[in-house]
Protein backbone atom coordinates (compact mmCIF):
# COMPACT_ATOMS: atom_id res chain seq x y z
CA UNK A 1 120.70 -38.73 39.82
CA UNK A 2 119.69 -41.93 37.71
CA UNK A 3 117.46 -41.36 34.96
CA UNK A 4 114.05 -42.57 36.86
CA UNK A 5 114.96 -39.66 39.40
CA UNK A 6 115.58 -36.97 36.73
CA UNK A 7 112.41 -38.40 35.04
CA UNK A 8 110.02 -37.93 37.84
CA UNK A 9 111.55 -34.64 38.83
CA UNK A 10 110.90 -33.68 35.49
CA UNK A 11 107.32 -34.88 35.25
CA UNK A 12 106.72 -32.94 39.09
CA UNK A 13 107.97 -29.76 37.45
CA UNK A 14 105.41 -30.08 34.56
CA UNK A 15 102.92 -30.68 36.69
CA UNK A 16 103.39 -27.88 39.44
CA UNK A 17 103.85 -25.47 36.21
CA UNK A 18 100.12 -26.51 34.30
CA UNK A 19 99.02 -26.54 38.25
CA UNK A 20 100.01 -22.68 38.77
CA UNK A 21 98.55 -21.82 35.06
CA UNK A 22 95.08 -23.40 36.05
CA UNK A 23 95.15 -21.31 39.38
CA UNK A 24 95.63 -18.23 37.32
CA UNK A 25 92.54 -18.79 34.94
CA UNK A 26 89.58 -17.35 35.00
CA UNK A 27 86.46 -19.42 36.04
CA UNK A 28 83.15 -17.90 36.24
CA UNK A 29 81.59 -17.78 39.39
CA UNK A 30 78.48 -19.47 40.60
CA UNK A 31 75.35 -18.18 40.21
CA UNK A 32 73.70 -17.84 43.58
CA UNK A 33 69.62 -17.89 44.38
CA UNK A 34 67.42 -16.52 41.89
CA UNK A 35 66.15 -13.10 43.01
CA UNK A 36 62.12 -13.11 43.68
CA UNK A 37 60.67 -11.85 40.86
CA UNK A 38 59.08 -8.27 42.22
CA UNK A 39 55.63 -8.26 42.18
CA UNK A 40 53.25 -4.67 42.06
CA UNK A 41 53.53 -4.18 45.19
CA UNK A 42 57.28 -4.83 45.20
CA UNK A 43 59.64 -1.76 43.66
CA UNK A 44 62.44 -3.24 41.66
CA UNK A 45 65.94 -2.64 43.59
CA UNK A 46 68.21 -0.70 41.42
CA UNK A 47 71.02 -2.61 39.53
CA UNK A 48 74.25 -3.18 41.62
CA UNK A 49 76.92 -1.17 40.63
CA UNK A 50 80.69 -1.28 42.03
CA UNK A 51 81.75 1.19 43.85
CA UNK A 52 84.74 3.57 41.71
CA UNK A 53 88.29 2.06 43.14
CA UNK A 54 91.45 3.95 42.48
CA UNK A 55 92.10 1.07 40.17
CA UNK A 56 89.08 1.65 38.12
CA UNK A 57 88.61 5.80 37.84
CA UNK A 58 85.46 7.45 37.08
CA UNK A 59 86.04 9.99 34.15
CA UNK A 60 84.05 12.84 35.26
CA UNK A 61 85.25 15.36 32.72
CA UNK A 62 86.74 18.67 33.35
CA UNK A 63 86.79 20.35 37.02
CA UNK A 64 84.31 23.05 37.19
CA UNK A 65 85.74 26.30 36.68
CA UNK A 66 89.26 25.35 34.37
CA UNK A 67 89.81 26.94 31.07
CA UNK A 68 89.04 22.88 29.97
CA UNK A 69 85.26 23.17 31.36
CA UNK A 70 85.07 26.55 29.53
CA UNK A 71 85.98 24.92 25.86
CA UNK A 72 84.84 21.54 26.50
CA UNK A 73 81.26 22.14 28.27
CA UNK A 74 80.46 25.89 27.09
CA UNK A 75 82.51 26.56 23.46
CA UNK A 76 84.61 29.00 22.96
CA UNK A 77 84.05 30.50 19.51
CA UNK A 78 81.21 31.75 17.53
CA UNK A 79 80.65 32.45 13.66
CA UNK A 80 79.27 35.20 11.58
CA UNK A 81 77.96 36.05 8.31
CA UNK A 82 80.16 37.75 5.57
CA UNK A 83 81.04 41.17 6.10
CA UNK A 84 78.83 41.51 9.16
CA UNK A 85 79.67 41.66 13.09
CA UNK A 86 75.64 40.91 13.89
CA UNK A 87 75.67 37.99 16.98
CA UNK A 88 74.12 35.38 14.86
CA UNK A 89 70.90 33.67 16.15
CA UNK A 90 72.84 30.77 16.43
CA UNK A 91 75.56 31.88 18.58
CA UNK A 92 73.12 33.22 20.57
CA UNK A 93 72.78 30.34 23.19
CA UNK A 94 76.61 29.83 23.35
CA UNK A 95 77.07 33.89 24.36
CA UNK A 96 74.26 33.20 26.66
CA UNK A 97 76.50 30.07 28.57
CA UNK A 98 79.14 32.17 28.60
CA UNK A 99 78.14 34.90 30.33
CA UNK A 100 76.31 31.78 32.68
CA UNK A 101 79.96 30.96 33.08
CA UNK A 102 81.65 33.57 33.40
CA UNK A 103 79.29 35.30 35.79
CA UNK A 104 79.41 31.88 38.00
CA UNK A 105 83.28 32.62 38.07
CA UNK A 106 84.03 36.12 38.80
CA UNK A 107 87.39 36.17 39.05
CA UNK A 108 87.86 34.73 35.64
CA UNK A 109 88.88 37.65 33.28
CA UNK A 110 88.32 37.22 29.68
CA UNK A 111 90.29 38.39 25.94
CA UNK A 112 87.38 38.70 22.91
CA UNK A 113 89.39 38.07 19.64
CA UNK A 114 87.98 38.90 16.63
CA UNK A 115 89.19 37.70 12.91
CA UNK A 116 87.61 37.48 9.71
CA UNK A 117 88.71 35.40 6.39
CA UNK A 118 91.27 36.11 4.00
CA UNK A 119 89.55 38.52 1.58
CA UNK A 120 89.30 42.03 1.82
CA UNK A 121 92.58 44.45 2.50
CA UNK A 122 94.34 44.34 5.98
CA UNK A 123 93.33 47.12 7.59
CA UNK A 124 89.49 46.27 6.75
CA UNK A 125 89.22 42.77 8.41
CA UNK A 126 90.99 44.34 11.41
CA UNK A 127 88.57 47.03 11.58
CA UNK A 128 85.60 44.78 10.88
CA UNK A 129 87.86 41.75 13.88
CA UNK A 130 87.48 44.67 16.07
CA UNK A 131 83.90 45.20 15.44
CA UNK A 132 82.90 41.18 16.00
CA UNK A 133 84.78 40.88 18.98
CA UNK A 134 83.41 44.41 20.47
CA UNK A 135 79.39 42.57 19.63
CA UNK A 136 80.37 39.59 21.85
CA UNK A 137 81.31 42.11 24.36
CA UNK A 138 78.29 44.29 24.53
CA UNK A 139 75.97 40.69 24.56
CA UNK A 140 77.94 39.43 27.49
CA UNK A 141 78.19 43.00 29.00
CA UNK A 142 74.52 42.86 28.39
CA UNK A 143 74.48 39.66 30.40
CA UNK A 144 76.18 40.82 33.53
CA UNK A 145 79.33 40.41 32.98
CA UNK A 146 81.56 43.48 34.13
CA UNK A 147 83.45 44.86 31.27
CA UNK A 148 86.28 45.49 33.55
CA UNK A 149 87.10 41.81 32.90
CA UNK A 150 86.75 41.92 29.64
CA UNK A 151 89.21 42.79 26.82
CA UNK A 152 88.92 42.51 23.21
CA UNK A 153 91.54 42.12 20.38
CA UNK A 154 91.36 42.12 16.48
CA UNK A 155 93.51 39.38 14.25
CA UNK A 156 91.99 40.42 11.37
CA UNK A 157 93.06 37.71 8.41
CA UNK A 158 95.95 37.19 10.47
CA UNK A 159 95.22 33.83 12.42
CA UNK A 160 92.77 31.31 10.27
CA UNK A 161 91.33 28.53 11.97
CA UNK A 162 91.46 27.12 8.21
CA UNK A 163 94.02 27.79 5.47
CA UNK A 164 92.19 26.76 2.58
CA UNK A 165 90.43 29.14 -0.07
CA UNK A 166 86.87 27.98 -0.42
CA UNK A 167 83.75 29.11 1.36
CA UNK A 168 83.73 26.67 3.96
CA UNK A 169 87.13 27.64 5.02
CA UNK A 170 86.45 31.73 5.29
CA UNK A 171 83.06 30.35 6.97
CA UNK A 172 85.16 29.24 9.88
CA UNK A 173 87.64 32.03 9.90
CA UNK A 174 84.63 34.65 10.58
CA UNK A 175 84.87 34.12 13.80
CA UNK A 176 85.15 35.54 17.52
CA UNK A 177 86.83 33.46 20.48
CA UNK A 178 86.75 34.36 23.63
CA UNK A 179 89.84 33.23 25.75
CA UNK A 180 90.01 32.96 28.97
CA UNK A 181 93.22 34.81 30.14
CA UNK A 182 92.89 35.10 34.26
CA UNK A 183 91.28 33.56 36.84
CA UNK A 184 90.00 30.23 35.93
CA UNK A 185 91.38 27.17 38.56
């Protein structure tokens, strides 16, 4: 090839490559008519929106029924007060979505654990683990919720949420969780 050749075969390459890059870009597209603006007697048509490809998924949260849907959409765990088993007013709602939940799923079978915070003698927080997660029991028992699926189970200190040592640690410890151990999709 002679140099004019290799020049111009050069120059077409250069040119077919910035001609494939401008086909890739982006260019916005042209705005069509203007839309009537709606007048009173005219309702207002509803934005467009897309319809969900497999390319662009929807997150729709948990399915219905999973242990996920249970933690994520109901809550698992309630609090109490120091050295008390009393259902809280504030756990109140939570017991009542449980039993919602669990009475919507009856083939989902349940374990109540109970645990307290790190002060006090063994045998005393498991007495008083045993005694929280028996409340939550008789509130969703209370509820309708057979107590055939239902089984409790006192940690005691044994299994903190929170290792520290201040109040705001043994506030979270004082707890009762209820686990779902059968039955959920």
């Amino acid at each position: 090839m002679s140099f004019d050749t290799q020049r111009v075969a050069r120059l077409a390459m250069i040119g077919l490559a910035a001609a494939s890059l401008a086909a890739c870009a982006s260019r916005p597209k042209p705005a069509g008519p203007a839309a009537p603006t709606p007048t009173a007697s005219q309702p207002t048509p509803p934005p467009y929106q897309a319809p969900a490809t497999p390319e662009s998924p929807v997150n729709q949260g948990p399915l219905p029924g999973t242990v996920q849907d249970f933690v994520i959409n109901i809550g698992e765990r309630i609090y109490f007060d120091t050295d008390s088993y009393d259902i809280r007013s504030d756990a109140q709602p939570t017991l009542s979505a449980q039993a919602q939940w669990l009475n919507r799923y009856p083939a989902v079978r349940v374990r109540i654990e109970g645990n307290a915070d790190e002060r006090g003698t063994r045998e005393y927080n498991l007495a008083l683990g045993a005694r929280r997660a028996n409340a939550v029991r008789e509130f969703l028992t209370g509820q309708g919720v057979a107590a055939s699926r239902i089984e409790t189970l006192s940690y005691g200190k044994e299994r903190p949420i929170d290792p520290g040592t201040n109040e705001d640690a043994w506030a979270k410890n004082r707890n009762a969780r209820t686990a779902i151990t059968d039955g959920a999709r």
